[in-house]
N, C-alpha and C. Protein backbone atom coordinates (compact mmCIF):
# COMPACT_ATOMS: atom_id res chain seq x y z
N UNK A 1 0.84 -1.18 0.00
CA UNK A 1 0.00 0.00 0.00
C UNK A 1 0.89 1.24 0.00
N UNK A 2 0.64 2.02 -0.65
CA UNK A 2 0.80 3.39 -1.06
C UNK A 2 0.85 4.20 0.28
N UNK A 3 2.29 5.18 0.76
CA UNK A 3 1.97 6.33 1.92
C UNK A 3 1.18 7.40 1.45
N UNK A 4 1.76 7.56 0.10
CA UNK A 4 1.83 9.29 -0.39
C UNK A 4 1.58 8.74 -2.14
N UNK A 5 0.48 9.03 -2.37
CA UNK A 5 -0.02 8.72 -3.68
C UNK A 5 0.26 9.94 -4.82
N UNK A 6 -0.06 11.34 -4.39
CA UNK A 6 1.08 12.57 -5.15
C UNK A 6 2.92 12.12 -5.26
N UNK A 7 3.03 11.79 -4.73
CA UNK A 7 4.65 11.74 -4.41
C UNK A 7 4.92 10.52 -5.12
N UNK A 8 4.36 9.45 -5.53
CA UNK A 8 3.93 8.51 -6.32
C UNK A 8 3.89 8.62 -7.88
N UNK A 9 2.66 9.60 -7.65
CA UNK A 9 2.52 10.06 -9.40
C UNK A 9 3.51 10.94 -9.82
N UNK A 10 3.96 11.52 -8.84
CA UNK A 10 5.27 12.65 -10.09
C UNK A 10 6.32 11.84 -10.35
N UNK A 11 6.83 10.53 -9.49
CA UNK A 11 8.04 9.97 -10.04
C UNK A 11 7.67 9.23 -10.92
N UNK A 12 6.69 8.75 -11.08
CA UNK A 12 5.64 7.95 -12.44
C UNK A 12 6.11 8.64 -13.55
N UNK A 13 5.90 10.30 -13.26
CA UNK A 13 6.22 11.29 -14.13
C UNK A 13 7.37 11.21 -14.75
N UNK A 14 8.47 11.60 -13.79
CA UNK A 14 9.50 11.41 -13.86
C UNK A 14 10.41 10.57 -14.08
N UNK A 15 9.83 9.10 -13.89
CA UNK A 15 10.58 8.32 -14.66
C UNK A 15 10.25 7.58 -15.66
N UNK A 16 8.68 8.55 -16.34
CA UNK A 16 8.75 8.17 -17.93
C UNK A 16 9.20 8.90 -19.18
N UNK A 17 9.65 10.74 -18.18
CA UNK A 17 10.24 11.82 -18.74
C UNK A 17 11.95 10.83 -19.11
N UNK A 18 12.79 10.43 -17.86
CA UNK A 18 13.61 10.04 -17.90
C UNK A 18 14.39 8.80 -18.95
N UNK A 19 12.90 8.21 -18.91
CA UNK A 19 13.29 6.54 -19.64
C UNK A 19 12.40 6.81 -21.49
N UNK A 20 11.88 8.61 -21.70
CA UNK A 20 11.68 8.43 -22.84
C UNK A 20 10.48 8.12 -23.36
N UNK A 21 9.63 7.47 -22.17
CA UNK A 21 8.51 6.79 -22.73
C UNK A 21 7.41 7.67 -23.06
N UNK A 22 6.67 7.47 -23.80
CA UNK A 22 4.87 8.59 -24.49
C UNK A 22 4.66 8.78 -23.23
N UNK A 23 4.37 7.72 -22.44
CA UNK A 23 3.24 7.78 -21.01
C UNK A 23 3.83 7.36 -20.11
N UNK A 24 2.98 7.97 -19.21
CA UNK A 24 3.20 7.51 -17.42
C UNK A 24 1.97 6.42 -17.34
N UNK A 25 1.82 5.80 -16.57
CA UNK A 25 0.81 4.92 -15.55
C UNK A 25 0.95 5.45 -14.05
N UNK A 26 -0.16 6.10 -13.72
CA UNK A 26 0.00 6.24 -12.43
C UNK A 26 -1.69 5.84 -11.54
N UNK A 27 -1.00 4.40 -10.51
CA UNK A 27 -1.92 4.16 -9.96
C UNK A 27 -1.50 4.03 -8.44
N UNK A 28 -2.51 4.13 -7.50
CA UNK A 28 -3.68 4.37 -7.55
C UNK A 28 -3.74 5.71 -7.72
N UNK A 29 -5.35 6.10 -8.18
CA UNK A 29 -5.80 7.34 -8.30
C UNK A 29 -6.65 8.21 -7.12
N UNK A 30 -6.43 9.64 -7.38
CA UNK A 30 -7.29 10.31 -6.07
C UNK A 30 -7.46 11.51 -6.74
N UNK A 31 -8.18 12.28 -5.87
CA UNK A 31 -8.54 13.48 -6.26
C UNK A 31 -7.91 14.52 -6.58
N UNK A 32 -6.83 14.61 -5.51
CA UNK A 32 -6.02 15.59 -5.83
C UNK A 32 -4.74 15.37 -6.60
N UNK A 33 -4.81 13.55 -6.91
CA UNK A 33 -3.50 13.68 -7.97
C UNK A 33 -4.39 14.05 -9.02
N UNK A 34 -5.46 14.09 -9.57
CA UNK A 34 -6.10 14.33 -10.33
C UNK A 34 -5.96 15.70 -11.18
N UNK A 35 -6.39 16.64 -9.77
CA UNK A 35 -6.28 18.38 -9.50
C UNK A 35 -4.84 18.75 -10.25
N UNK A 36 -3.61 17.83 -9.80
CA UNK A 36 -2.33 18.31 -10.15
C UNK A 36 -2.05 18.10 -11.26
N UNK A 37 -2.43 16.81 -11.99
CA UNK A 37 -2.75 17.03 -13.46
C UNK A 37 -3.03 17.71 -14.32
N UNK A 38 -4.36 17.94 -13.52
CA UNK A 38 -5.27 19.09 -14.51
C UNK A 38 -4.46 20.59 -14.61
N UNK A 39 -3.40 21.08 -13.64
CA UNK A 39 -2.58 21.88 -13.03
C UNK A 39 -1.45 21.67 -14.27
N UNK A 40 -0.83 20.41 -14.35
CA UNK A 40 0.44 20.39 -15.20
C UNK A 40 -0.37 20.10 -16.72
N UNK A 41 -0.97 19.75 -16.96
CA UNK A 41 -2.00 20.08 -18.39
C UNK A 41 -2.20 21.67 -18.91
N UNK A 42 -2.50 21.92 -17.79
CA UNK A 42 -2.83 23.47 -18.10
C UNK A 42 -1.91 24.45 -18.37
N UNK A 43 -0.66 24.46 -17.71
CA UNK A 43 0.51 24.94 -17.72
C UNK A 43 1.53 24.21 -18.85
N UNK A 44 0.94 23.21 -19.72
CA UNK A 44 1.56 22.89 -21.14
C UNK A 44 2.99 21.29 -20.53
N UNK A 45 3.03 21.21 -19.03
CA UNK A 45 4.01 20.56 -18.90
C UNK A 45 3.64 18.90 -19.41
N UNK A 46 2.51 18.60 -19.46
CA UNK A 46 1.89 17.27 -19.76
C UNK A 46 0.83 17.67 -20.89
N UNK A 47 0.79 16.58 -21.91
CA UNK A 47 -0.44 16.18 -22.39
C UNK A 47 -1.88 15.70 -22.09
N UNK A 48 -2.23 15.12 -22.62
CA UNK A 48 -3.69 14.41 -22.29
C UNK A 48 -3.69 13.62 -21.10
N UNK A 49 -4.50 13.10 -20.54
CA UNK A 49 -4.67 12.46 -19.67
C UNK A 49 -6.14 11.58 -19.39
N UNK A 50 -5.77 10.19 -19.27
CA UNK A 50 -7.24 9.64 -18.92
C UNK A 50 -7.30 8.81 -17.69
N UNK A 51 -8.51 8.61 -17.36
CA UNK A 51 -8.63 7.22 -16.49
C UNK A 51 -9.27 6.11 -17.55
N UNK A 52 -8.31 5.15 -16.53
CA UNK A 52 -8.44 3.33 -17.61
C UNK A 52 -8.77 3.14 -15.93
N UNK A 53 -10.31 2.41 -16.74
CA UNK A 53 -10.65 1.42 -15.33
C UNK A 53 -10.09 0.21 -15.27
N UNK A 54 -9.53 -0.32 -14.00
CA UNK A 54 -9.13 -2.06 -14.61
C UNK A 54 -9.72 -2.70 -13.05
N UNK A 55 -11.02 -1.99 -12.51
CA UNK A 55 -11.53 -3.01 -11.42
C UNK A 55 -10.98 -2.79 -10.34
N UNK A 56 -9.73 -2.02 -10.08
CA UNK A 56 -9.32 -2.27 -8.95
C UNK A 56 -9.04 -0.23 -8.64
N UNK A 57 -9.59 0.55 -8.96
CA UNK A 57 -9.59 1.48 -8.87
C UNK A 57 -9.37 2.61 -9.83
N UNK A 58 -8.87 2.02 -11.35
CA UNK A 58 -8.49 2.82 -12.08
C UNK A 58 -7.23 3.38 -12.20
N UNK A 59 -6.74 3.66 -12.99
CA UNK A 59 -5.04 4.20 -13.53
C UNK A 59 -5.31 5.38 -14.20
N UNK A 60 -4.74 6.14 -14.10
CA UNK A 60 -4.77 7.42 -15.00
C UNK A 60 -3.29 7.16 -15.97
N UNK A 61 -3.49 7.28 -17.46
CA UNK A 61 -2.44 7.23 -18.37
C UNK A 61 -2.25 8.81 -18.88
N UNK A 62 -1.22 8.67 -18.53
CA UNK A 62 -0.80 10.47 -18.92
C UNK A 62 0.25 10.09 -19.64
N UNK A 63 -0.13 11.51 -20.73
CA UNK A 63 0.92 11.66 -21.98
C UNK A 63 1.63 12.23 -21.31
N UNK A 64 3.40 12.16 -21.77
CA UNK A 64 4.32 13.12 -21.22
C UNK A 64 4.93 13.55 -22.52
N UNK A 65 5.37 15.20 -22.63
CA UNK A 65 4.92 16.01 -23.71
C UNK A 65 7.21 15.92 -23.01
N UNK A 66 7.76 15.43 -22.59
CA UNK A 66 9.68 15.84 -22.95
C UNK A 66 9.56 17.56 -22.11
N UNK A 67 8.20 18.21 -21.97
CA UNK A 67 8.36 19.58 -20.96
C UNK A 67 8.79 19.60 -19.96
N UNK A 68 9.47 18.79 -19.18
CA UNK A 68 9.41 18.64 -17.60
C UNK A 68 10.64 18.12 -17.75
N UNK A 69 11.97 19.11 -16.87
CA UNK A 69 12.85 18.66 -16.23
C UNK A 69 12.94 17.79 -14.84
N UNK A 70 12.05 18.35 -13.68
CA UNK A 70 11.88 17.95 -12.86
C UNK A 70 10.40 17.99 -11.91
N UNK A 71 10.05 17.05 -11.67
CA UNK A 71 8.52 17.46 -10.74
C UNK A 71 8.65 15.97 -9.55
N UNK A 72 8.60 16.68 -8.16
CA UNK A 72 8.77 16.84 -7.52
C UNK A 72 7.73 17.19 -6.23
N UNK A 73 6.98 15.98 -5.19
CA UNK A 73 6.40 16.74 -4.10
C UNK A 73 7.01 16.83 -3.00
N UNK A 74 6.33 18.32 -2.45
CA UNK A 74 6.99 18.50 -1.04
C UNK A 74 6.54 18.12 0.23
N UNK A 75 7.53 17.76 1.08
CA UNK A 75 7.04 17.11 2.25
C UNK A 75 8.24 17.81 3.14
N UNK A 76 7.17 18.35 4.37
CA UNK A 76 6.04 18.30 4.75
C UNK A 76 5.52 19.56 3.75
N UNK A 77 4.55 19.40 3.69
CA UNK A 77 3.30 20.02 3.01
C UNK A 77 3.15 21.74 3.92
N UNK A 78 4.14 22.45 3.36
CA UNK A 78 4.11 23.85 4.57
C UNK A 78 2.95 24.83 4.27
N UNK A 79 2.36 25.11 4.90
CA UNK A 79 1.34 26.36 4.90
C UNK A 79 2.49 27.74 4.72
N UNK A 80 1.90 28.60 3.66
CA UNK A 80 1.99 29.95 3.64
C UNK A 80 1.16 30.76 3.60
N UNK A 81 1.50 31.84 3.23
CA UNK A 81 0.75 33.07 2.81
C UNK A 81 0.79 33.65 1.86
N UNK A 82 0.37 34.40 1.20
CA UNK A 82 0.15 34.88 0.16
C UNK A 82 1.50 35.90 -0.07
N UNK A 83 2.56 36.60 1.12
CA UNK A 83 3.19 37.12 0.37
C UNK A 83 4.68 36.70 0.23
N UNK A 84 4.33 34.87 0.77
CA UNK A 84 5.34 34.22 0.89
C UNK A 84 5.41 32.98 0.39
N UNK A 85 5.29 33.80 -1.28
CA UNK A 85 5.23 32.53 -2.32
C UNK A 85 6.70 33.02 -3.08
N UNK A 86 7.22 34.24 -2.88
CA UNK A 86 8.67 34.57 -3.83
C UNK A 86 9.82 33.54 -2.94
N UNK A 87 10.01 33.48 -1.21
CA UNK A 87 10.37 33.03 -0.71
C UNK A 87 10.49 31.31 -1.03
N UNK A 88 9.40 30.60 -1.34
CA UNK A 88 9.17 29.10 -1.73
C UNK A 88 9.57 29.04 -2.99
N UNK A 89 9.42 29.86 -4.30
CA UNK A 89 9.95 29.93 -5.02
C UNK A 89 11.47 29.87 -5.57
N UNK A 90 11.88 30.68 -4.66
CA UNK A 90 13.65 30.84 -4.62
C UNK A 90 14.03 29.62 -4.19
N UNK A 91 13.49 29.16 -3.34
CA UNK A 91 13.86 27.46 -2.60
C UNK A 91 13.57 26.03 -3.41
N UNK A 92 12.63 26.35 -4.12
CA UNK A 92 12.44 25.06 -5.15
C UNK A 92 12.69 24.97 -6.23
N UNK A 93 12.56 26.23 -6.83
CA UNK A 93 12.93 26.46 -8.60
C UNK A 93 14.08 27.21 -9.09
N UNK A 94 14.53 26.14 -9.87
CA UNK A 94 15.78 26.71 -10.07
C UNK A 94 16.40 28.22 -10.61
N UNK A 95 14.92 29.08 -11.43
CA UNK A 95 15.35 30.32 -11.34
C UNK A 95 14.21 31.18 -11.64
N UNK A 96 14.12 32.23 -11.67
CA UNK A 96 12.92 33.58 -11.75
C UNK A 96 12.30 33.18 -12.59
N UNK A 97 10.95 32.73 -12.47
CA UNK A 97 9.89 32.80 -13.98
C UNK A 97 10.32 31.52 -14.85
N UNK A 98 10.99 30.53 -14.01
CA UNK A 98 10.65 28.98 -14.39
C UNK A 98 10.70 28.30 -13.60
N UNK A 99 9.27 27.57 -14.19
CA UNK A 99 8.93 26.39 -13.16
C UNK A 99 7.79 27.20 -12.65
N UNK A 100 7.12 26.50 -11.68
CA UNK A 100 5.70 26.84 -10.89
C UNK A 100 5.64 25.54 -9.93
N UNK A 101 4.97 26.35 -9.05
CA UNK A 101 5.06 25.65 -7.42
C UNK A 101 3.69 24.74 -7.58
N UNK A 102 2.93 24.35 -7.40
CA UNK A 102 1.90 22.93 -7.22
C UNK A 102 1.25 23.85 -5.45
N UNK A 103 -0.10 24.63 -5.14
CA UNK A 103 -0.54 25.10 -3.95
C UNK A 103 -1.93 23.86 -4.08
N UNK A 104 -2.12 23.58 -2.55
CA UNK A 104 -3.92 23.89 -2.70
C UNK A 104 -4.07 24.88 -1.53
N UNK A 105 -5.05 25.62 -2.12
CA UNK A 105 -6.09 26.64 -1.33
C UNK A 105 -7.41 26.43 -1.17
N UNK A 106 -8.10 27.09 -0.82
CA UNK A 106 -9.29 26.96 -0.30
C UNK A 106 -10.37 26.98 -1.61
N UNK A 107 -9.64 27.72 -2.81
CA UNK A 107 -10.46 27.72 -3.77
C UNK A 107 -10.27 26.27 -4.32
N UNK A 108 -9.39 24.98 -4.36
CA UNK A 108 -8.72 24.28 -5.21
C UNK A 108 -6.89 24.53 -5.50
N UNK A 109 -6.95 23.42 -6.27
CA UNK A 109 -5.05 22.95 -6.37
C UNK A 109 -4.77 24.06 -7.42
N UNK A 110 -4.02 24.97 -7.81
CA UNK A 110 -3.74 25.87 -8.61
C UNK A 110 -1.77 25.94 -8.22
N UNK A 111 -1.23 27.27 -9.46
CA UNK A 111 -0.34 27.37 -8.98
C UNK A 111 0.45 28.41 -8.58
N UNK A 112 1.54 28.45 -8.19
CA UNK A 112 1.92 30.05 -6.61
C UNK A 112 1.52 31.01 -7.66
N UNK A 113 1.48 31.09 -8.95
CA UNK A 113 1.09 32.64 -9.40
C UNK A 113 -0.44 32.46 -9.72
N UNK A 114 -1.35 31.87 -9.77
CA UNK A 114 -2.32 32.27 -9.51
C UNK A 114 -3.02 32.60 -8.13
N UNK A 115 -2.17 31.85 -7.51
CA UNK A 115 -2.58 31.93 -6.07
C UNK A 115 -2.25 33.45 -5.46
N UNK A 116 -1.07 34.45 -6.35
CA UNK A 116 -0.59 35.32 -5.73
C UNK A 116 -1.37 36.43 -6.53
N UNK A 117 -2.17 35.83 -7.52
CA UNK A 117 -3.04 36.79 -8.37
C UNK A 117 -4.66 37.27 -7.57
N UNK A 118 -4.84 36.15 -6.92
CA UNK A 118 -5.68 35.98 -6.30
C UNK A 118 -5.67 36.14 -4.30
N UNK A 119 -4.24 36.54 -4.37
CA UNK A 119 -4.15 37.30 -2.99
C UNK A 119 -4.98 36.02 -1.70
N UNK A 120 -4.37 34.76 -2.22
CA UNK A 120 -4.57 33.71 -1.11
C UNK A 120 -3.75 33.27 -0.72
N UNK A 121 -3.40 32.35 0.14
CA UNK A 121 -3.18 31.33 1.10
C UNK A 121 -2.53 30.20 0.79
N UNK A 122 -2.22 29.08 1.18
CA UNK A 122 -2.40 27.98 0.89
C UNK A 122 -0.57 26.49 1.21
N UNK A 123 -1.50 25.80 1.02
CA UNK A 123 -0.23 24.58 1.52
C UNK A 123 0.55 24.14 0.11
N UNK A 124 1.52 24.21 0.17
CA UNK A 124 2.43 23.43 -1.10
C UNK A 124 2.74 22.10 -1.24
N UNK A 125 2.37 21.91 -2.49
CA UNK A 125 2.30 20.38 -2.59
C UNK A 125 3.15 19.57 -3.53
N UNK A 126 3.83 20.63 -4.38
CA UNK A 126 5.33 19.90 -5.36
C UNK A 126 5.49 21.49 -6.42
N UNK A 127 6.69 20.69 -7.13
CA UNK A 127 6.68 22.19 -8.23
C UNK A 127 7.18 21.10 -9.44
N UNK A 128 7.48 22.07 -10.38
CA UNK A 128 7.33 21.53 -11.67
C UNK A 128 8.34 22.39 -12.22
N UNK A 129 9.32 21.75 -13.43
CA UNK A 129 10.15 23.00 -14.04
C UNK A 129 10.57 22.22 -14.96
C-alpha cells in the first residue's frame, strides 16, 4: 500500500520523462493527484490524460509532452501566505519565472502565481520546471 499517492505520481512522471517513454501509468488514483494534473495540463508541462478502469480502482495514463525537467512533491506540506510565495519559489525552482510551485487553497489545487493573483493562502504540494 501506497503512503503518499502525489509523491507517487510525479516519479511515475518522472521516470517516464527520464526513460523516454509517451506515457506515465500512475496508480492508484485520487482526487487531488487528479487536480495536479489538470494543473500540469494546463501549464503545457503534460499532455492528455485519462482514467483506464481495470476493477481495482483505475489508472490514470498520462501523456508526457519531454516539458518537464523535474517534478517533484513537497514534504512536509508547509502552509503559507500569500506574500510568501517569492520566498518558496527561490527554494524550489531553479530560477525567476521557471517552473511553478503545485498550492492547494481553499479555492482548489492551482499554482503560486495564480494563487498570488488571487491574494490567497495555501499549503504546497510539489513544483514543476
Amino acid at each position: 500500500m501506497t503512503q503518499d499517492t502525489l509523491s507517487d505520481a510525479l516519479s511515475s512522471i518522472n521516470n517516464a520523462v527520464r526513460s523516454d517513454n509517451d506515457y506515465a501509468v500512475i496508480s492508484p488514483t485520487s482526487d487531488l493527484v487528479k487536480n495536479v494534473l489538470v494543473q500540469l495540463q494546463q501549464e503545457g508541462y503534460i499532455g492528455v490524460f485519462e482514467l483506464v478502469e481495470d476493477g481495482k480502482g483505475g489508472k490514470f495514463k498520462v501523456e508526457v509532452t519531454g516539458k518537464i525537467n523535474e517534478c517533484q512533491s513537497i514534504k512536509p506540506r508547509f502552509s503559507m501566505s500569500n506574500d510568501e510565495y517569492q520566498k518558496w519559489a527561490q527554494r524550489y525552482l531553479p530560477a525567476r519565472g521557471f517552473g511553478k510551485l503545485i498550492v492547494t487553497t481553499p479555492q482548489g489545487v492551482m499554482t503560486h502565481e495564480q494563487a498570488r493573483e488571487q491574494q490567497i493562502g495555501g499549503k504546497l504540494l510539489g513544483y514543476v520546471y
